[in-house]
C-alpha atoms as a PDB file:
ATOM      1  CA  UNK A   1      -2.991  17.401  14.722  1.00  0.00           C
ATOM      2  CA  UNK A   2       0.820  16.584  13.947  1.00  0.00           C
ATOM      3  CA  UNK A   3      -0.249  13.133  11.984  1.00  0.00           C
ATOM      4  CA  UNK A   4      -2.174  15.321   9.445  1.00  0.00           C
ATOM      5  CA  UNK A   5       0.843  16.652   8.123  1.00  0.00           C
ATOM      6  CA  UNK A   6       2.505  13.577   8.233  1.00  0.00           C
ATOM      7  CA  UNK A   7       3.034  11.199   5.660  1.00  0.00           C
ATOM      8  CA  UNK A   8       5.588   8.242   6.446  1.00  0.00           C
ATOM      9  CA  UNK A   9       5.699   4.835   4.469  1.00  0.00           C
ATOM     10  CA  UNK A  10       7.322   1.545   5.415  1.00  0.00           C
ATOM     11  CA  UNK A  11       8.576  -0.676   2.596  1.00  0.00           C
ATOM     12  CA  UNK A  12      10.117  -4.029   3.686  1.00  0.00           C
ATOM     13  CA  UNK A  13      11.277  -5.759   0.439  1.00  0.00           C
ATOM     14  CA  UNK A  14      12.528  -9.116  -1.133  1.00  0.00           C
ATOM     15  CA  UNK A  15      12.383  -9.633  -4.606  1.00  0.00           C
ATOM     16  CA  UNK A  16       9.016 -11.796  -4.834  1.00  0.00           C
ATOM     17  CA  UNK A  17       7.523  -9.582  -1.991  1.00  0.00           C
ATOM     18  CA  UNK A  18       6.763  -6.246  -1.106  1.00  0.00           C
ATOM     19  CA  UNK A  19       5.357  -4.769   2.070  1.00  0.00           C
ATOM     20  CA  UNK A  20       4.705  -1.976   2.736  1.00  0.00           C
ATOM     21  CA  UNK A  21       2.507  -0.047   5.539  1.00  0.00           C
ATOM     22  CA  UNK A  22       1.345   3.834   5.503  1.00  0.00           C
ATOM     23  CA  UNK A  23       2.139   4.208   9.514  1.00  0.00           C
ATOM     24  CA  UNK A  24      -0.550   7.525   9.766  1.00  0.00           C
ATOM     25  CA  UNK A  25      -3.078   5.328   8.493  1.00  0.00           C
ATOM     26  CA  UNK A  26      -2.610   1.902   9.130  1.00  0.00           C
ATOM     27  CA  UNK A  27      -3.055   0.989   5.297  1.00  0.00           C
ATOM     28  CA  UNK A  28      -1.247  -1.365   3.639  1.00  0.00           C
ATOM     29  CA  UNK A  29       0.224  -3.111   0.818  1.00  0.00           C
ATOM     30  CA  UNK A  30       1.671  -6.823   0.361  1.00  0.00           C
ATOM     31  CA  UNK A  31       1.814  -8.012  -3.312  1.00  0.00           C
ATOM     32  CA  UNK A  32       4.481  -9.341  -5.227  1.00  0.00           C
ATOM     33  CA  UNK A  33       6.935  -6.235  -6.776  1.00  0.00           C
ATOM     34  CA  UNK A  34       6.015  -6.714 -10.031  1.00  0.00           C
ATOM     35  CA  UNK A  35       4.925  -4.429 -13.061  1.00  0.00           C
ATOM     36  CA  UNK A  36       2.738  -5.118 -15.953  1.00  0.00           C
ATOM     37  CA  UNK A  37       3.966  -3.148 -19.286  1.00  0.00           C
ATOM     38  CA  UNK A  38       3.180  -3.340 -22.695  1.00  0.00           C
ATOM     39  CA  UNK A  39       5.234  -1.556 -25.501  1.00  0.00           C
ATOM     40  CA  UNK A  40       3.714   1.107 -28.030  1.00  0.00           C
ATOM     41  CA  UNK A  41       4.442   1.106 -31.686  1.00  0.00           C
ATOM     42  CA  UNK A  42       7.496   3.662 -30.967  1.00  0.00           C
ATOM     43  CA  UNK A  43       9.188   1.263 -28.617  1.00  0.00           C
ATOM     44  CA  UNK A  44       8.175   3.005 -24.969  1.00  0.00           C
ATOM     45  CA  UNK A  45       7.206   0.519 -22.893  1.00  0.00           C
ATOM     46  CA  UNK A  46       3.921   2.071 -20.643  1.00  0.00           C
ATOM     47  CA  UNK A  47       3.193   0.496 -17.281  1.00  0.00           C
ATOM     48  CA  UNK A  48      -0.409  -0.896 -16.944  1.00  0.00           C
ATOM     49  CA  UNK A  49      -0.360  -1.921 -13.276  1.00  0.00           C
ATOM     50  CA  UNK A  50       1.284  -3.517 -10.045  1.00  0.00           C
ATOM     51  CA  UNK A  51       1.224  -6.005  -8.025  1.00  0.00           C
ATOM     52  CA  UNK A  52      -2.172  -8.735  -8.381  1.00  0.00           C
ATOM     53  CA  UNK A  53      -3.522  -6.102 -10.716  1.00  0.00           C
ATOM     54  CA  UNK A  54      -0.302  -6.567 -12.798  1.00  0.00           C
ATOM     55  CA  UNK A  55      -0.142 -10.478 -12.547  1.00  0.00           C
ATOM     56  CA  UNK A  56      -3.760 -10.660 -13.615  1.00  0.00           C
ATOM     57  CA  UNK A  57      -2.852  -9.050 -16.953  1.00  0.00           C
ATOM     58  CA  UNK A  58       0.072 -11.869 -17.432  1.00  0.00           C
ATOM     59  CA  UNK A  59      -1.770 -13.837 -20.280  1.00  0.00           C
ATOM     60  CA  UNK A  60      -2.835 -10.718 -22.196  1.00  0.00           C
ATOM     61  CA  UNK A  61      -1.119 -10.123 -25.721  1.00  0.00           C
ATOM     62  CA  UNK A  62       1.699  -7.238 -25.592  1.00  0.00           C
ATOM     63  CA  UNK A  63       1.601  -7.487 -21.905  1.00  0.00           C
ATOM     64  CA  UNK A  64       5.291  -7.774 -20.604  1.00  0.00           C
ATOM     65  CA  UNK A  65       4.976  -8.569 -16.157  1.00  0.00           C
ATOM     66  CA  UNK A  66       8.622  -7.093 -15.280  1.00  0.00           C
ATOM     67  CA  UNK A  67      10.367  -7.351 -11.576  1.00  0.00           C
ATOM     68  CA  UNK A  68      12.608  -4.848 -10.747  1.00  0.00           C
ATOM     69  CA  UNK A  69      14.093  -6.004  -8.009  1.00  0.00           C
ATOM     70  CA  UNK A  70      15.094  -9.694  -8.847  1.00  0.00           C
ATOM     71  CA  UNK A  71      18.695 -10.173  -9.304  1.00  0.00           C
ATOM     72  CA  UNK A  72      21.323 -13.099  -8.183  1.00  0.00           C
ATOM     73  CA  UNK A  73      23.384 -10.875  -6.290  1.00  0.00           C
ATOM     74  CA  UNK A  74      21.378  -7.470  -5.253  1.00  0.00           C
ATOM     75  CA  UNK A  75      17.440  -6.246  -4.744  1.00  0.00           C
ATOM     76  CA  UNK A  76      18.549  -3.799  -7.693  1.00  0.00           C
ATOM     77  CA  UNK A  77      17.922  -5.255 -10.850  1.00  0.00           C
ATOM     78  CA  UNK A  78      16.304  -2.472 -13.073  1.00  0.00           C
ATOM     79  CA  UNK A  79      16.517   0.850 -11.830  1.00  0.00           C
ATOM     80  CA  UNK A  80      13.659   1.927 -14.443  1.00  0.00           C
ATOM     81  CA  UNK A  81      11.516  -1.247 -13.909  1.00  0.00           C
ATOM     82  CA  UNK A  82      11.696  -0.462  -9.951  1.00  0.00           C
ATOM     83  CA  UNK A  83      11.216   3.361 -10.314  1.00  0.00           C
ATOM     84  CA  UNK A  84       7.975   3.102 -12.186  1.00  0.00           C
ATOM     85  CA  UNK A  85       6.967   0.417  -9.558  1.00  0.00           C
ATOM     86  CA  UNK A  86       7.558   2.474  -6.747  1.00  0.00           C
ATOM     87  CA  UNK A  87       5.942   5.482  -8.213  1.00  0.00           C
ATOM     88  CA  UNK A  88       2.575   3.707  -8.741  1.00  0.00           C
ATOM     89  CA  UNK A  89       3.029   1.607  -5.375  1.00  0.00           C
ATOM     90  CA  UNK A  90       3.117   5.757  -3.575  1.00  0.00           C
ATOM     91  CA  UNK A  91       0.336   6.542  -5.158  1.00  0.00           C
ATOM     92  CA  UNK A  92      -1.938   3.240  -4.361  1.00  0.00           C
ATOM     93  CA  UNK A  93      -0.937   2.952  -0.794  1.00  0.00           C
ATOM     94  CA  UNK A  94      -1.237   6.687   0.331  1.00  0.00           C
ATOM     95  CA  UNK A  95      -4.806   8.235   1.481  1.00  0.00           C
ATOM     96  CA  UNK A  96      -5.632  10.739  -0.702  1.00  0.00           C
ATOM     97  CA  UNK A  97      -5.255  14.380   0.151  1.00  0.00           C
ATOM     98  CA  UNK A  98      -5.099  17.707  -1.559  1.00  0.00           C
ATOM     99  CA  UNK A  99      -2.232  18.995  -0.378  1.00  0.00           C
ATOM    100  CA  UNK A 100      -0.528  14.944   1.371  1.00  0.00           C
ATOM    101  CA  UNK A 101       3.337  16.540   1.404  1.00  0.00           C
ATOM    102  CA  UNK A 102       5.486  13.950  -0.333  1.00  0.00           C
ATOM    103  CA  UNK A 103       6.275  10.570   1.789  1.00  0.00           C
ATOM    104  CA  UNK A 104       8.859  10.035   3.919  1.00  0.00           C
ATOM    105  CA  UNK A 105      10.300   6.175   3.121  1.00  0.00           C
ATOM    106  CA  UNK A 106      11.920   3.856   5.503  1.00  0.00           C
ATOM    107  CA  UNK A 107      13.267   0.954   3.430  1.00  0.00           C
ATOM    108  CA  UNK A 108      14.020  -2.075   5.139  1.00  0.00           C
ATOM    109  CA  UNK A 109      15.985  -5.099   3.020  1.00  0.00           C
ATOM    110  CA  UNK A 110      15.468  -8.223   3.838  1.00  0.00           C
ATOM    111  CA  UNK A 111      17.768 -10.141   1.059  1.00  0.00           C
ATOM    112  CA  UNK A 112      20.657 -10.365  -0.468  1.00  0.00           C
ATOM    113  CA  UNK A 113      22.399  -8.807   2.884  1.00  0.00           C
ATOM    114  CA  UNK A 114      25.525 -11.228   2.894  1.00  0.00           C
ATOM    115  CA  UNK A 115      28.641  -9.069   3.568  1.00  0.00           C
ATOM    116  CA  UNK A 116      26.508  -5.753   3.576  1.00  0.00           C
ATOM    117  CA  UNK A 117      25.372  -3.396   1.171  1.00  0.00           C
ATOM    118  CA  UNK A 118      27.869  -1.621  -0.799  1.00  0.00           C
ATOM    119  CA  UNK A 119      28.116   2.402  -1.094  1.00  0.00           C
ATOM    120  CA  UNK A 120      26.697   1.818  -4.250  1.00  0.00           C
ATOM    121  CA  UNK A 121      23.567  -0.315  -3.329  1.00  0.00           C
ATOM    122  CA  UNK A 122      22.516   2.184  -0.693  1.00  0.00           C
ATOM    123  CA  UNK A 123      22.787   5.085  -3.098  1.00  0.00           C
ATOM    124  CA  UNK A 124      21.315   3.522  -5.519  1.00  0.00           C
ATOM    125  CA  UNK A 125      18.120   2.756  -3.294  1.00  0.00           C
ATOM    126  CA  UNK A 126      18.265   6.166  -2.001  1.00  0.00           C
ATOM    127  CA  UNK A 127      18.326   8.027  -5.912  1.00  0.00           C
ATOM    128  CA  UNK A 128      15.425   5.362  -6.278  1.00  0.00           C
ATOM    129  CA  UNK A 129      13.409   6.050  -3.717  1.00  0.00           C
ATOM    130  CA  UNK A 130      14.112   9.908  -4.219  1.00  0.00           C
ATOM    131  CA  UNK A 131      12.778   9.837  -8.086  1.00  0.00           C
ATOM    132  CA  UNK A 132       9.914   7.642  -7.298  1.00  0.00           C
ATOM    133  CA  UNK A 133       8.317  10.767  -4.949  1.00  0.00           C
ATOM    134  CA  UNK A 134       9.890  10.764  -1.434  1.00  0.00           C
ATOM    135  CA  UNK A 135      10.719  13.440   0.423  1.00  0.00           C
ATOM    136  CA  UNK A 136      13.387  11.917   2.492  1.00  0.00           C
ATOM    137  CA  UNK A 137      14.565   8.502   2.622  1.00  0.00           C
ATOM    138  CA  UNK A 138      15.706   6.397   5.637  1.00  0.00           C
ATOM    139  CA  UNK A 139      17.552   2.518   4.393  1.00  0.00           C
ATOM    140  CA  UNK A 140      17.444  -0.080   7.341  1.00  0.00           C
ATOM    141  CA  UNK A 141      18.424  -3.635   7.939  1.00  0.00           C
ATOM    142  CA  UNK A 142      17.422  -5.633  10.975  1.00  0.00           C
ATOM    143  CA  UNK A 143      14.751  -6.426  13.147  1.00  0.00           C
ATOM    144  CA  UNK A 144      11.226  -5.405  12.216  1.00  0.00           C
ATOM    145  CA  UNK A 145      10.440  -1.955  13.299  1.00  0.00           C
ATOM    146  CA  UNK A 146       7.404  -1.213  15.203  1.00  0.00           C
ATOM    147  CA  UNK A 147       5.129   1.329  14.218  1.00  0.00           C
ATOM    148  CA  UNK A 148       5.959   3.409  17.122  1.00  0.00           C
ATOM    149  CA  UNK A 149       9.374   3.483  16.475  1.00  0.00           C
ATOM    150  CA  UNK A 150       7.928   4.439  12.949  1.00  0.00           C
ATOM    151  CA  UNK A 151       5.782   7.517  14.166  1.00  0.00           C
ATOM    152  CA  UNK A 152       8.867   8.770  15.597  1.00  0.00           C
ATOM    153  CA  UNK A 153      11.416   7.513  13.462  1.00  0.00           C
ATOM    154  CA  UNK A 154      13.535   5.878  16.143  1.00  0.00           C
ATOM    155  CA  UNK A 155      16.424   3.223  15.002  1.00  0.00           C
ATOM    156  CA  UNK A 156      17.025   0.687  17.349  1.00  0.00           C
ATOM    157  CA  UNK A 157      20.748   0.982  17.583  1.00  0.00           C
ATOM    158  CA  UNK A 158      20.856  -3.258  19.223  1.00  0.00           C
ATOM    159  CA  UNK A 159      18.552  -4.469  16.470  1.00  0.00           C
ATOM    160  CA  UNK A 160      20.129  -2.923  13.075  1.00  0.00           C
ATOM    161  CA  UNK A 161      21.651  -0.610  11.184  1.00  0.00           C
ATOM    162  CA  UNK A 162      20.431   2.486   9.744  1.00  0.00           C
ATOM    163  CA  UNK A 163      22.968   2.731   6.543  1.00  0.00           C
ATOM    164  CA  UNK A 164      20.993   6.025   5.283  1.00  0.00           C
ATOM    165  CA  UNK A 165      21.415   9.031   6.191  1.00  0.00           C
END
């Protein structure tokens, strides 16, 4: 009765890969983070698709494929590019439901770790996640969490660290 009111997604990312599993349901989502877009007379740029849906648009005219989250140096690369990603990636990957409450998001990196995330990093995947539709947002790096540490949203305190909250 609990896990109908429940609605918790895990994203594990890398910039050529993105994971993630709704833990209620068992569905999930492993595609490449990357957005199709093409631009309208005016200049806005209006996203098509995600993921294989996006890359199978690649060779059509006026269709830009954009990644969000490949950078050098961070996951971050454009906030806008990986907002609108994320925001169609909640929608695909949840069941639907007339009144699903919004999702809460555990984020696991799994690049670009070297030294450790910076204040800014964190907050910026936090405002990220927050504008793309959570409801709360959890940011972890380690070990692969299991979904019944998931269901119950229990951080291993040997196998990583939960940076946010």
């Amino acid at each position: 009765m609990l896990n109908l009111f429940r609605n918790t997604l895990y994203i594990r990312l890398q910039a050529d890969l993105l994971r993630v599993l709704h833990v209620e349901s068992g569905k999930s989502f492993s595609e490449a983070p990357v957005l199709a877009l093409r631009t309208e007379e005016r200049g806005k740029r209006v996203p098509l698709a995600i993921g294989n849906e996006a890359l199978a648009l690649r060779d059509r005219d006026g269709v830009e494929l954009a990644n969000g989250f490949r950078h050098p140096r961070t996951l971050l690369a454009d906030f806008a590019v990986a907002e609108k990603t994320l925001q169609l990636l909640l929608k695909r990957v949840q069941p639907p439901a007339l009144l699903r409450p919004r999702p809460t998001v555990v984020l696991q990196l799994l690049e670009h770790l070297e030294g450790g995330l910076t204040v800014i990093e964190t907050r910026g995947f936090y405002e990220l996640l927050s504008v793309a539709g959570a409801r709360k947002v959890y940011i972890w790096t380690g070990r692969e969490l299991q979904r019944h540490e998931l269901e119950h949203l229990q951080f291993p305190e040997a196998g990583g660290n939960l940076l946010w909250p």
